[in-house]
PDB file of N, CA and C in Angstrom:
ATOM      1  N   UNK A   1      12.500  21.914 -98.639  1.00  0.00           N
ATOM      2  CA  UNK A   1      11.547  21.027 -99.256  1.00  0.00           C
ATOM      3  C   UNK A   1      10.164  21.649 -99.074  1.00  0.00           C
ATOM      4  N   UNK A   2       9.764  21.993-100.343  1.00  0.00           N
ATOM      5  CA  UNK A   2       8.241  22.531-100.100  1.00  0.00           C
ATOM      6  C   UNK A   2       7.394  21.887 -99.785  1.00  0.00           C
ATOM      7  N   UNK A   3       5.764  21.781 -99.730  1.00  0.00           N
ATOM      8  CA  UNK A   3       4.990  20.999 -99.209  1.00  0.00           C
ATOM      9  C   UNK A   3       4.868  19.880-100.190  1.00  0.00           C
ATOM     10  N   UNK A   4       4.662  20.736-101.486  1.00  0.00           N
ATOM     11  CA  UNK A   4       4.209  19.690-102.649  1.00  0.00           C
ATOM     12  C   UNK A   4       5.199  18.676-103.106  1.00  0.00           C
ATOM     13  N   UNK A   5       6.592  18.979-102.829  1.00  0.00           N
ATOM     14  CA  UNK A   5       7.446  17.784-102.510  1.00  0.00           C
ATOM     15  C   UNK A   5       7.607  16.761-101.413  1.00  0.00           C
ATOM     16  N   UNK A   6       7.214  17.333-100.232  1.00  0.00           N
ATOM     17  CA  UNK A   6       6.927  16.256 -99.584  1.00  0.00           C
ATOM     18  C   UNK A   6       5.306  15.368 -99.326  1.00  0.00           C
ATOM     19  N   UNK A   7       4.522  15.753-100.665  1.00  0.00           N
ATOM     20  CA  UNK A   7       3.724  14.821-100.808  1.00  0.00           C
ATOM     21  C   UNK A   7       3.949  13.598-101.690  1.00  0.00           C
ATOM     22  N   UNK A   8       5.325  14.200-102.473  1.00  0.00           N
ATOM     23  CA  UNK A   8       5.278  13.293-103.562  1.00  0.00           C
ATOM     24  C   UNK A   8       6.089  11.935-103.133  1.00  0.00           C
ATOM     25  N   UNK A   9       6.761  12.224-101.907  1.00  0.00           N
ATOM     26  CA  UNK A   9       8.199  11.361-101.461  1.00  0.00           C
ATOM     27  C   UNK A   9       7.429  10.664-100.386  1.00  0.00           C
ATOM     28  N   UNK A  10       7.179   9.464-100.918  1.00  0.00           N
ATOM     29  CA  UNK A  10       7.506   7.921 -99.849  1.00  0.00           C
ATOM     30  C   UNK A  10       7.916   7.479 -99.088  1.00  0.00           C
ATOM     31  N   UNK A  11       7.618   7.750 -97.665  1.00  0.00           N
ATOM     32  CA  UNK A  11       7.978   7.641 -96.444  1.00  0.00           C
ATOM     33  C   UNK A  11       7.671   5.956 -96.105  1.00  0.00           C
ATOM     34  N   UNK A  12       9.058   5.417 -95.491  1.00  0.00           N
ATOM     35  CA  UNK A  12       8.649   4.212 -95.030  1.00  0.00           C
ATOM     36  C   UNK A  12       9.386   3.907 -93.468  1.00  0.00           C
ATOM     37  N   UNK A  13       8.602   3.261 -92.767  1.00  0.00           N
ATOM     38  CA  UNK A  13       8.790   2.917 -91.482  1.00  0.00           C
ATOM     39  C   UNK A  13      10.609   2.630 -91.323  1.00  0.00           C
ATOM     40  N   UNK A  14      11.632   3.588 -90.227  1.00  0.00           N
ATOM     41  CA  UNK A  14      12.342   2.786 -90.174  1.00  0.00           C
ATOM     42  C   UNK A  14      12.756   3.042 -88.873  1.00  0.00           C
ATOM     43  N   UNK A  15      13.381   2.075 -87.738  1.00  0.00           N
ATOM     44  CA  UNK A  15      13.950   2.322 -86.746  1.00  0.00           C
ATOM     45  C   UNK A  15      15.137   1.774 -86.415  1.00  0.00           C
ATOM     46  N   UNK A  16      15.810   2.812 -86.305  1.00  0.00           N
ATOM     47  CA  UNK A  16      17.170   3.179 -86.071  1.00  0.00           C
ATOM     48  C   UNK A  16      17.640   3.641 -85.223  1.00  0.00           C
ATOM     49  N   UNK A  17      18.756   3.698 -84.541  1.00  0.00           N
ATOM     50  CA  UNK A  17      19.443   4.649 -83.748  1.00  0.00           C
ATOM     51  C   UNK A  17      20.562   5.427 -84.868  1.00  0.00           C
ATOM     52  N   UNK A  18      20.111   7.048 -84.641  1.00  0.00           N
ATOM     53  CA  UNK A  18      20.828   8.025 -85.607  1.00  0.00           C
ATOM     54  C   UNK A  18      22.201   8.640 -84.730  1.00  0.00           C
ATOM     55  N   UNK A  19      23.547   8.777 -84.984  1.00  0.00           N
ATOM     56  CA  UNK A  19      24.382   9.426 -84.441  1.00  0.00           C
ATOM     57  C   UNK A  19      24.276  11.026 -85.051  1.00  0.00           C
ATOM     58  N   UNK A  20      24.466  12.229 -84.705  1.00  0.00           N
ATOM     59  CA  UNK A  20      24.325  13.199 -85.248  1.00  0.00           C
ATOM     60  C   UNK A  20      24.908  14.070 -84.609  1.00  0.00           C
ATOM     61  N   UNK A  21      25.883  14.750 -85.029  1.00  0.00           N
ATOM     62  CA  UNK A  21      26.843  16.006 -84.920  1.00  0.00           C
ATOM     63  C   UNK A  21      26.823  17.096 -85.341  1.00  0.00           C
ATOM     64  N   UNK A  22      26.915  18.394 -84.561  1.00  0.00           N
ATOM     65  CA  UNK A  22      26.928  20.000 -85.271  1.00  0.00           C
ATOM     66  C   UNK A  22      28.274  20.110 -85.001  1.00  0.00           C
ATOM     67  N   UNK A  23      28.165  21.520 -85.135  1.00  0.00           N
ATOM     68  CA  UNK A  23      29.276  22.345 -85.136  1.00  0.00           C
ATOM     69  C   UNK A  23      29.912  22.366 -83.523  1.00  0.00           C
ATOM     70  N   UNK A  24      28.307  22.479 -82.689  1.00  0.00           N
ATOM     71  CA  UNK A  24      28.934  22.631 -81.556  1.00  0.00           C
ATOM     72  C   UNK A  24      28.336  21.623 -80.226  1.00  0.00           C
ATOM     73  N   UNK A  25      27.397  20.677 -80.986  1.00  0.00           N
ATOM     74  CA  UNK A  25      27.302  19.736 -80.108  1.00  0.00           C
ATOM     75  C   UNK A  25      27.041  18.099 -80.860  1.00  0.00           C
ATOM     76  N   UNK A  26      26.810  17.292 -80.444  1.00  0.00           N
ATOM     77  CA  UNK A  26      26.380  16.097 -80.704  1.00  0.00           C
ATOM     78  C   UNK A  26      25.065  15.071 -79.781  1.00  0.00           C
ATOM     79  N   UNK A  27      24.600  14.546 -80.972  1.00  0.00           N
ATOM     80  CA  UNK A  27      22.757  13.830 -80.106  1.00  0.00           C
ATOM     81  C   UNK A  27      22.837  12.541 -80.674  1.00  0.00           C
ATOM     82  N   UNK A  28      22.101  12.348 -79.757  1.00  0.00           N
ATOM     83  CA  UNK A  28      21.259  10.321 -80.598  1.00  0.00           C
ATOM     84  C   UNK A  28      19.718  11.019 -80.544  1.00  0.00           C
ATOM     85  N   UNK A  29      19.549   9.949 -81.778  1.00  0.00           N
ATOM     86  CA  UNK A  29      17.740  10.014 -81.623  1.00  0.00           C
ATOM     87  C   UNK A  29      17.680   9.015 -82.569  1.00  0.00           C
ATOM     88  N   UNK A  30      16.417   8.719 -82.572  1.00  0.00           N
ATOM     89  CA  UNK A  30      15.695   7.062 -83.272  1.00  0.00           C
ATOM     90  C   UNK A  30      15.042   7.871 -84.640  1.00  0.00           C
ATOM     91  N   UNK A  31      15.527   6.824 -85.686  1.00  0.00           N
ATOM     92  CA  UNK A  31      14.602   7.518 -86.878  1.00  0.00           C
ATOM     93  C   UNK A  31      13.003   6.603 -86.676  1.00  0.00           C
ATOM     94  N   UNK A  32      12.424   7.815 -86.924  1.00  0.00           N
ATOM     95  CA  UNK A  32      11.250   6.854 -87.224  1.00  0.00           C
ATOM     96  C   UNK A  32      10.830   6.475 -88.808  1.00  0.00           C
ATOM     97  N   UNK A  33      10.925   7.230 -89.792  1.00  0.00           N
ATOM     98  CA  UNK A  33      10.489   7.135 -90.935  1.00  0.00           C
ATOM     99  C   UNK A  33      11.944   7.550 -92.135  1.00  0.00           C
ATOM    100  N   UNK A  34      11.929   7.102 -93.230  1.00  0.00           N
ATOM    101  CA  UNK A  34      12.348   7.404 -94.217  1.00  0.00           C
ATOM    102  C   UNK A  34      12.139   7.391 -95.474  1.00  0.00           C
ATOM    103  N   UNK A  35      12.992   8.340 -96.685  1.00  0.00           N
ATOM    104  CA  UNK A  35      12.565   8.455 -97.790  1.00  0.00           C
ATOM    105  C   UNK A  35      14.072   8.731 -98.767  1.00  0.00           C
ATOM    106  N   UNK A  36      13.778   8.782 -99.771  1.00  0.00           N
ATOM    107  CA  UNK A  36      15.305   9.025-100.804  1.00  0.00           C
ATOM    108  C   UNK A  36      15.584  10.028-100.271  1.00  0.00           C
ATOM    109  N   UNK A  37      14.563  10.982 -99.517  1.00  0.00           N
ATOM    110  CA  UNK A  37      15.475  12.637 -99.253  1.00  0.00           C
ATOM    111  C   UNK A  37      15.904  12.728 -98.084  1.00  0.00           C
ATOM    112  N   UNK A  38      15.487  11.970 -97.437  1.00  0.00           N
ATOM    113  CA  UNK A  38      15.394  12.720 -95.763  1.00  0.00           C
ATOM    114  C   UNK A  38      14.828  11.441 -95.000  1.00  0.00           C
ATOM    115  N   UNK A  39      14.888  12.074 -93.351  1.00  0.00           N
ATOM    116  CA  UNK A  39      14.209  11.112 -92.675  1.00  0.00           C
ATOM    117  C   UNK A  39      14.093  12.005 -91.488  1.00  0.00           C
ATOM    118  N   UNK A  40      12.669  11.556 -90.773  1.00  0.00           N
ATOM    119  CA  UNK A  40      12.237  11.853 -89.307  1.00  0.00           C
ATOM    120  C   UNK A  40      13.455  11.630 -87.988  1.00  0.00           C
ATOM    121  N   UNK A  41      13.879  12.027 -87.339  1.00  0.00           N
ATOM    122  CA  UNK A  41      14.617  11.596 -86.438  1.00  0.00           C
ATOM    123  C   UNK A  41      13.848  12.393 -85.025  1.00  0.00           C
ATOM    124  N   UNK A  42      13.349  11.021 -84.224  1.00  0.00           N
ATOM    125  CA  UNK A  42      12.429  11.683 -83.037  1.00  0.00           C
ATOM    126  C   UNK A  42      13.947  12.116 -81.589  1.00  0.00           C
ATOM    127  N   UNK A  43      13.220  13.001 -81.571  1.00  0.00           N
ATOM    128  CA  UNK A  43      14.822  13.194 -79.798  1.00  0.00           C
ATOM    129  C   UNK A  43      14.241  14.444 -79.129  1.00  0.00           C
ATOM    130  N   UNK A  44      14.698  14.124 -77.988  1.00  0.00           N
ATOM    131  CA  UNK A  44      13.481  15.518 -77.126  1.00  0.00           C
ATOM    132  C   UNK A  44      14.570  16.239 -77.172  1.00  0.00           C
ATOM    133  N   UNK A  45      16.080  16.809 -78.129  1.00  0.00           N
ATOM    134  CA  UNK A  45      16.591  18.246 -78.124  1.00  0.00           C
ATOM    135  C   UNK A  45      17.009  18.001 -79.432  1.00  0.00           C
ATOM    136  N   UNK A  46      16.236  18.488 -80.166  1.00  0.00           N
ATOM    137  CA  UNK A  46      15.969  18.476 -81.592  1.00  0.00           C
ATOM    138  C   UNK A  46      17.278  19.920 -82.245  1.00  0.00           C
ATOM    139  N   UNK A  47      18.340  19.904 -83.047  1.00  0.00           N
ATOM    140  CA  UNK A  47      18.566  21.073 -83.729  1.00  0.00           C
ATOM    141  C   UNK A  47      17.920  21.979 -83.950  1.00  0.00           C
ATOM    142  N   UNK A  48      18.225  22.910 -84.618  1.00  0.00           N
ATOM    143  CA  UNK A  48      16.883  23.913 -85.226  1.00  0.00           C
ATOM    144  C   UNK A  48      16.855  23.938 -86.330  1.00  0.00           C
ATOM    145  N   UNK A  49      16.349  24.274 -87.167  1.00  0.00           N
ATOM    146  CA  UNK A  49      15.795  24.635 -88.194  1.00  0.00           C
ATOM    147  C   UNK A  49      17.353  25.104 -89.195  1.00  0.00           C
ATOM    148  N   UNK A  50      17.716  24.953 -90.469  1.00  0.00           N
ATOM    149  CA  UNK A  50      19.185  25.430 -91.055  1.00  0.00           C
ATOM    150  C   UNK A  50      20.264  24.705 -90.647  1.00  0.00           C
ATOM    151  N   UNK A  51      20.447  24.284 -89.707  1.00  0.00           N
ATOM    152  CA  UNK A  51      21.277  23.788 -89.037  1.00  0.00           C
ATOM    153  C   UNK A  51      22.028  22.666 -89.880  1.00  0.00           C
ATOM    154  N   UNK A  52      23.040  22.172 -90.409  1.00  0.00           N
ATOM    155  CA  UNK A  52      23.887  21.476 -91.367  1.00  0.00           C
ATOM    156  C   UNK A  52      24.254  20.557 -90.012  1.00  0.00           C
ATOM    157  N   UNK A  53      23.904  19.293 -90.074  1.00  0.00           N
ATOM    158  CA  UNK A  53      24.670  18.171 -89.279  1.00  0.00           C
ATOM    159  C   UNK A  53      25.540  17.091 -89.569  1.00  0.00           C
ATOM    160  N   UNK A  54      26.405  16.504 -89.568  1.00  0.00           N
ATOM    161  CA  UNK A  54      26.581  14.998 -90.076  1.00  0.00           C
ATOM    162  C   UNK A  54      26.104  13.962 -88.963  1.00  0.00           C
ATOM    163  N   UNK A  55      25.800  12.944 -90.081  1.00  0.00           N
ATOM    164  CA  UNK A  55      25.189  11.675 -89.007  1.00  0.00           C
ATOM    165  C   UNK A  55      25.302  10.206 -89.750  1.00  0.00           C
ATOM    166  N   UNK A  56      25.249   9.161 -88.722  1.00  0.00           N
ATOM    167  CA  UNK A  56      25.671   7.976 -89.124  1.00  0.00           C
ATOM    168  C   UNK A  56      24.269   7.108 -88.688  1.00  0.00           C
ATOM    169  N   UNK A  57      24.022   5.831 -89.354  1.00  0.00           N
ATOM    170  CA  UNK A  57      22.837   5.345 -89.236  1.00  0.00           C
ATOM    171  C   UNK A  57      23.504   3.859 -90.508  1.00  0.00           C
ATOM    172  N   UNK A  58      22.413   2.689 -89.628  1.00  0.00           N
ATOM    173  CA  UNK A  58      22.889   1.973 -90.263  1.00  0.00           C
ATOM    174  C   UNK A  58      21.604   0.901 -91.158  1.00  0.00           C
ATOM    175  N   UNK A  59      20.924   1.067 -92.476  1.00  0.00           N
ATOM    176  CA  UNK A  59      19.786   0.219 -92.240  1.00  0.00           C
ATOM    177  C   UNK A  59      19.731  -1.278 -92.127  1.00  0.00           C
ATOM    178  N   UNK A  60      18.279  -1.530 -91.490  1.00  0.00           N
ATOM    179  CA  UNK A  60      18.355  -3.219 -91.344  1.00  0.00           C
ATOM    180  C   UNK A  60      18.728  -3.944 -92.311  1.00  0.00           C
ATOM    181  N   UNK A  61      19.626  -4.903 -92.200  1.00  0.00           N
ATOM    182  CA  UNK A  61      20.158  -6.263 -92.863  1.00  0.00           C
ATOM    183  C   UNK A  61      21.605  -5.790 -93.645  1.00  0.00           C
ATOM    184  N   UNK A  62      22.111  -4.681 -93.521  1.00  0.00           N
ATOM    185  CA  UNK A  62      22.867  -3.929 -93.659  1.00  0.00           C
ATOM    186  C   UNK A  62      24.252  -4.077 -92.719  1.00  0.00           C
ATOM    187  N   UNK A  63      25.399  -3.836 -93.182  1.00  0.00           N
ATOM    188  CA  UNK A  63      26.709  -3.947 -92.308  1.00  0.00           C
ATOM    189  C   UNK A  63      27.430  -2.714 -92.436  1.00  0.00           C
ATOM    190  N   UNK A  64      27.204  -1.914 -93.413  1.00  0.00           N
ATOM    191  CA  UNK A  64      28.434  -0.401 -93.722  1.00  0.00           C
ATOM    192  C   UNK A  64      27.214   0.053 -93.243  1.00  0.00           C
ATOM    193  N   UNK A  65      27.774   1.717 -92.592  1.00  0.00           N
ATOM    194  CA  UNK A  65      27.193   2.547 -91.808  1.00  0.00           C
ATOM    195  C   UNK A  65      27.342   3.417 -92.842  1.00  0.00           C
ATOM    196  N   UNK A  66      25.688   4.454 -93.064  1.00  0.00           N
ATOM    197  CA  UNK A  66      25.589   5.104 -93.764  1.00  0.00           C
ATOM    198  C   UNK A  66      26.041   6.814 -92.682  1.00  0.00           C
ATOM    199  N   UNK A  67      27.233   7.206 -93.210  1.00  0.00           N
ATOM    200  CA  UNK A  67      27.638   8.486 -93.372  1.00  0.00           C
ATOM    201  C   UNK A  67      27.100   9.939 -94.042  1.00  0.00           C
ATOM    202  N   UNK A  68      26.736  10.653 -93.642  1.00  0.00           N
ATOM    203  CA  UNK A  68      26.071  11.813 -94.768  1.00  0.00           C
ATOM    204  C   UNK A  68      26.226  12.884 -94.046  1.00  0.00           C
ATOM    205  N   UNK A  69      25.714  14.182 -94.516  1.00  0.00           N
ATOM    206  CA  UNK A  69      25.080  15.000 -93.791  1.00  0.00           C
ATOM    207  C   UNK A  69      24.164  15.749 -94.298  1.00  0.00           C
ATOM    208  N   UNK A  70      23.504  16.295 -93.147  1.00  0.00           N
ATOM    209  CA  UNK A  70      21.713  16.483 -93.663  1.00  0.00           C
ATOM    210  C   UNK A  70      21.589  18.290 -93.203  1.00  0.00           C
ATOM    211  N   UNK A  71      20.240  18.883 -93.257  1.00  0.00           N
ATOM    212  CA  UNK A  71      20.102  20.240 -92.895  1.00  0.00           C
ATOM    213  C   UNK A  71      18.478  19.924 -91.992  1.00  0.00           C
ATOM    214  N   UNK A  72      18.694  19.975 -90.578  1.00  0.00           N
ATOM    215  CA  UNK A  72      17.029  20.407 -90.300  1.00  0.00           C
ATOM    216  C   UNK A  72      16.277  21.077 -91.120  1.00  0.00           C
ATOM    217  N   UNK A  73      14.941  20.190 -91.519  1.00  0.00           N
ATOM    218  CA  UNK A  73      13.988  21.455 -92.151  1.00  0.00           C
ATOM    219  C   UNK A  73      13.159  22.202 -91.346  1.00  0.00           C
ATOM    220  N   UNK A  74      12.407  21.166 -89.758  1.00  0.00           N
ATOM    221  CA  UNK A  74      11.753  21.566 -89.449  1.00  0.00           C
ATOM    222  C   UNK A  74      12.202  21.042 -87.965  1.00  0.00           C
ATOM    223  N   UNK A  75      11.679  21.435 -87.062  1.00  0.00           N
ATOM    224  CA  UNK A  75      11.576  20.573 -85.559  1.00  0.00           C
ATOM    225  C   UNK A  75      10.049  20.878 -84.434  1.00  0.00           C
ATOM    226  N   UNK A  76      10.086  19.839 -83.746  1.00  0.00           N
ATOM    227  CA  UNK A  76       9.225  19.932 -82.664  1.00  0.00           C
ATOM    228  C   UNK A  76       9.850  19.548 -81.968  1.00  0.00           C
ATOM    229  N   UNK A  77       9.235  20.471 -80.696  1.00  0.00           N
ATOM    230  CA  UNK A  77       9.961  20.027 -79.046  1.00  0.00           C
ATOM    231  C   UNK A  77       9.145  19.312 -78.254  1.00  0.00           C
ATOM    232  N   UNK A  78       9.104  18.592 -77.437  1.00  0.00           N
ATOM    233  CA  UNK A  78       8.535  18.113 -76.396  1.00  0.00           C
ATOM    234  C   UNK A  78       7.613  18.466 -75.811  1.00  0.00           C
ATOM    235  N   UNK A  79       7.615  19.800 -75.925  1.00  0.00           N
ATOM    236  CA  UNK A  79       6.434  20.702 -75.159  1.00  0.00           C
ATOM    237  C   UNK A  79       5.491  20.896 -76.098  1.00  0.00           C
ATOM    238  N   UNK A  80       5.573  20.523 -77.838  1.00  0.00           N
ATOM    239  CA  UNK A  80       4.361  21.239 -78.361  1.00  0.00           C
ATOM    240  C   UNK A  80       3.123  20.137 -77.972  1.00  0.00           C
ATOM    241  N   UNK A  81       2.284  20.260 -78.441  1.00  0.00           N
ATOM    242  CA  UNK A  81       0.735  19.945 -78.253  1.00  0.00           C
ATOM    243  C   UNK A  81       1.160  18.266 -78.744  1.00  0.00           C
ATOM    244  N   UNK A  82       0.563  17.459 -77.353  1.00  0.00           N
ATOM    245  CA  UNK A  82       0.433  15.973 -78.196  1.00  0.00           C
ATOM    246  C   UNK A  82      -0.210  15.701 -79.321  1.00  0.00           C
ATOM    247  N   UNK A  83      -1.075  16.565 -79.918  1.00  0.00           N
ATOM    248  CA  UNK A  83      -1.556  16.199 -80.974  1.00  0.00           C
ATOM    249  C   UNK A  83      -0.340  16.622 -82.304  1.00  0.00           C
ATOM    250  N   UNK A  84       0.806  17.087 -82.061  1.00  0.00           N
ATOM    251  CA  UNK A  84       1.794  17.624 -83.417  1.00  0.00           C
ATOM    252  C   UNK A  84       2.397  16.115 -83.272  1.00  0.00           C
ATOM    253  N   UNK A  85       2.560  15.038 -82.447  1.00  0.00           N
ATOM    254  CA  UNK A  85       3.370  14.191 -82.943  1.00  0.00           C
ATOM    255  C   UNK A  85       4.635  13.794 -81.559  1.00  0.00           C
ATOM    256  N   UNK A  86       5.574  13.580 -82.357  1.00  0.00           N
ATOM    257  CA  UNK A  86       6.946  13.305 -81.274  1.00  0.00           C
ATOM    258  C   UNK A  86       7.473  14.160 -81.179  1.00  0.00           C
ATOM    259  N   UNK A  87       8.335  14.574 -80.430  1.00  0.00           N
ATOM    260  CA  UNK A  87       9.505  15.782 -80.449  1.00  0.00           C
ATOM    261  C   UNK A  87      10.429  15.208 -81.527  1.00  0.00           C
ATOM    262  N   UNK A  88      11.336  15.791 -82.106  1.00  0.00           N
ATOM    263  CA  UNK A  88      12.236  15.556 -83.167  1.00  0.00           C
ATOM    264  C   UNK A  88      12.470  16.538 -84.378  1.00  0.00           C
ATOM    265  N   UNK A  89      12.974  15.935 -85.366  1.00  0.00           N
ATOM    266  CA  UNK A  89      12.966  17.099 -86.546  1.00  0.00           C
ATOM    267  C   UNK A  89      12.588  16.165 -87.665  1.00  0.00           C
ATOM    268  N   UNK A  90      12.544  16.854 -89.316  1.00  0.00           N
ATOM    269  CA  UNK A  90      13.041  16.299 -90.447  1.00  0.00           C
ATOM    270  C   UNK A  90      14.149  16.222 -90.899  1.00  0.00           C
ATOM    271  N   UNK A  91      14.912  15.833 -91.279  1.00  0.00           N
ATOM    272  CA  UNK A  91      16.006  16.262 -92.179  1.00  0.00           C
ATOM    273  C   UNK A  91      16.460  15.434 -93.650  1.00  0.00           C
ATOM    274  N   UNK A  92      16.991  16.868 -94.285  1.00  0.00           N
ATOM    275  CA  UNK A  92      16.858  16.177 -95.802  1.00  0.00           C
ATOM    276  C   UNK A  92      18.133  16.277 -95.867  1.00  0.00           C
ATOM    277  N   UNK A  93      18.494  15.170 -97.255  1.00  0.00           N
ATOM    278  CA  UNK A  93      19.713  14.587 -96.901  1.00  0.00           C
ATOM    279  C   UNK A  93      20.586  15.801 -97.931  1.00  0.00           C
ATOM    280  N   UNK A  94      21.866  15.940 -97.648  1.00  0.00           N
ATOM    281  CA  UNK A  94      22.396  16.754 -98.576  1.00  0.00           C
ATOM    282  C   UNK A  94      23.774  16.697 -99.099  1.00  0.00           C
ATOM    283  N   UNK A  95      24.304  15.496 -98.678  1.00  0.00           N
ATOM    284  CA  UNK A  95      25.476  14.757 -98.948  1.00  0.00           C
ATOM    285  C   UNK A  95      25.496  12.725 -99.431  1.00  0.00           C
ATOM    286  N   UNK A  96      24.574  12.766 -99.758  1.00  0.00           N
ATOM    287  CA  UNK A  96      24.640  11.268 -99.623  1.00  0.00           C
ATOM    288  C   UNK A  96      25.141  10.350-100.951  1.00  0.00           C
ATOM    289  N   UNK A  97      26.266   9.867-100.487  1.00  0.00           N
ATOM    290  CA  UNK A  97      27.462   9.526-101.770  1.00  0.00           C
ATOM    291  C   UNK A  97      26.935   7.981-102.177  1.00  0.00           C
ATOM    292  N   UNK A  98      26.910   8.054-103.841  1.00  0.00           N
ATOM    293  CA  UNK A  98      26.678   6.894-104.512  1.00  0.00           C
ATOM    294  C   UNK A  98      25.952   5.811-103.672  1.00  0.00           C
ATOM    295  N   UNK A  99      26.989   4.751-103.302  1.00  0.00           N
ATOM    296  CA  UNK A  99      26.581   3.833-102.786  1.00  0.00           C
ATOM    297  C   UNK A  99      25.995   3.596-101.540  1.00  0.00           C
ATOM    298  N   UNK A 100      25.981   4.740-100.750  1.00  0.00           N
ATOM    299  CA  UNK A 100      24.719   4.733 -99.355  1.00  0.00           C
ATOM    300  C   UNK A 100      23.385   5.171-100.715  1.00  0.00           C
ATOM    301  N   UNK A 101      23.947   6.159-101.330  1.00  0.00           N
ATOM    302  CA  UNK A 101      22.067   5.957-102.438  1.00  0.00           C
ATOM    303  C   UNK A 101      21.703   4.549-102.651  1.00  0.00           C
ATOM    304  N   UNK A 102      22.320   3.873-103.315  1.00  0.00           N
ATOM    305  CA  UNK A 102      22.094   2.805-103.524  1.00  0.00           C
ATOM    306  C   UNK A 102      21.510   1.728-102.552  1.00  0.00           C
ATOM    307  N   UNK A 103      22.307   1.575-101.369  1.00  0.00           N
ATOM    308  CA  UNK A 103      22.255   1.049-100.488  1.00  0.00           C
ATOM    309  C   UNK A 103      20.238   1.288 -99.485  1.00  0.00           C
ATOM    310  N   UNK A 104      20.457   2.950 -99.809  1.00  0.00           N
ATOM    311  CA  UNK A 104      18.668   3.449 -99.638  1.00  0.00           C
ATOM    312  C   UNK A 104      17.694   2.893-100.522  1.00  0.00           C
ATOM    313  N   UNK A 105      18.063   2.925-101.619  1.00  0.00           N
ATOM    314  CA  UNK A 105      17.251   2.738-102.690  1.00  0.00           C
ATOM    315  C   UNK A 105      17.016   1.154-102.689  1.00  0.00           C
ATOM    316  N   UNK A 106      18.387   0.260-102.659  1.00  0.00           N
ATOM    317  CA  UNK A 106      17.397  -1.082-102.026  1.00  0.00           C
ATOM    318  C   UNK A 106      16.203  -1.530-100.980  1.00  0.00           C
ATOM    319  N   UNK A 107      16.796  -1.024 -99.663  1.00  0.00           N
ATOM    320  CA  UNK A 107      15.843  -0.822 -99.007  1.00  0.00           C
ATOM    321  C   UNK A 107      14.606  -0.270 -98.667  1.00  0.00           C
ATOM    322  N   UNK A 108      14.663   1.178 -99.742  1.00  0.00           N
ATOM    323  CA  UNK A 108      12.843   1.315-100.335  1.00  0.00           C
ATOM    324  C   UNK A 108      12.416   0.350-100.764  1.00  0.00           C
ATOM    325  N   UNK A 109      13.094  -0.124-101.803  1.00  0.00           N
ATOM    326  CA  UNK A 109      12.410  -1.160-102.861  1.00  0.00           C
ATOM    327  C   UNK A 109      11.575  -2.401-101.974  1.00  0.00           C
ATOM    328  N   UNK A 110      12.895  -2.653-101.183  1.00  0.00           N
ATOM    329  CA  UNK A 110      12.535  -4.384-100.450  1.00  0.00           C
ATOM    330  C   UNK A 110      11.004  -3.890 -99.610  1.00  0.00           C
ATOM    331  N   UNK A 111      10.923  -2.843 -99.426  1.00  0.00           N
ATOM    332  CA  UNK A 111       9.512  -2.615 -98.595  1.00  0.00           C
ATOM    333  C   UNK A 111       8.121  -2.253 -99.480  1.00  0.00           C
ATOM    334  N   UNK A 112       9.032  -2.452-101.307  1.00  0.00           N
ATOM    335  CA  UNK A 112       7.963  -2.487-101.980  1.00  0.00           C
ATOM    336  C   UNK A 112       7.465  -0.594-102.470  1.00  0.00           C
ATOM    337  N   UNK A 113       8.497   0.137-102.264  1.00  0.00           N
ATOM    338  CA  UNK A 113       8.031   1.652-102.171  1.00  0.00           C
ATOM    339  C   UNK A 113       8.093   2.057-103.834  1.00  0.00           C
ATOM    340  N   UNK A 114       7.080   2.215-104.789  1.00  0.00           N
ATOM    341  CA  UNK A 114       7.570   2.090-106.122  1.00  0.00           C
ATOM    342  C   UNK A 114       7.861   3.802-106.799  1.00  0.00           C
ATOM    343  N   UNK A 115       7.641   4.509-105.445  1.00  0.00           N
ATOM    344  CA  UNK A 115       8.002   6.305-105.779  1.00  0.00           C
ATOM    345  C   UNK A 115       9.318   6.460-104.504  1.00  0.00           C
ATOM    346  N   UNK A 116      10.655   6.370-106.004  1.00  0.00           N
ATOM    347  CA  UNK A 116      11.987   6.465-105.496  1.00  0.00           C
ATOM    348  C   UNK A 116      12.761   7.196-106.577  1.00  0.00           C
ATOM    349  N   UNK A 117      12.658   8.308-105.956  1.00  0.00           N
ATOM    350  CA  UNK A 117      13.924   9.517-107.273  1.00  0.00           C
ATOM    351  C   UNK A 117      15.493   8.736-106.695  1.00  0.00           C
ATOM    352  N   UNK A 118      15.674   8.785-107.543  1.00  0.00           N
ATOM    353  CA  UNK A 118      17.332   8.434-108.324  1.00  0.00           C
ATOM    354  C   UNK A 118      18.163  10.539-108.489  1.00  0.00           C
TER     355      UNK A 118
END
């Protein structure tokens, strides 16, 4: 995701507890933010960067658990400068079937977010 795409995508507040699995390990971390592509997930042992995960997450008022899997774009660790933020990564989504879209795309809406790619 280049820069100028992630100016265009609508980030909205969400907190969650994220399940997330590699190849060769597995983490929790809290999302903080989301969008149709991706979402923030803060955790002080962040993946790296390429890295293909699957993960489960469920949003508020919601009962099916959204399934997918995503690719780190970026991460911070714990140690960088308090001024970069939380430790955690981005990740954009790269599996996300029909009806978890759907299921996202309500929940932009209900928060009123009126920039939502389909």
């Amino acid at each position: 995701m280049d820069n100028e795409e992630k100016r265009q995508l609508v980030r909205c507040s969400l907190e969650t507890v994220v399940s997330l699995h590699g190849k060769s390990r597995m983490g929790v971390g809290f999302s903080e933010n989301i969008s149709s592509k991706g979402m923030f997930i803060n955790t002080n042992e962040p993946f790296e960067p390429g890295k293909k995960l699957g993960m489960r997450f469920i949003l508020p008022s919601e009962i099916k658990m959204i399934k997918t899997a995503g690719v780190v774009c970026w991460n911070r660790h714990g140690n960088d400068s308090f001024e970069s933020g939380l430790p955690g990564m981005g990740i954009r989504f790269v599996d996300l079937q029909p009806g978890d879209h759907q299921m996202l795309a309500k929940y932009l809406r209900s928060k009123n977010l009126s920039t939502f790619e389909t």
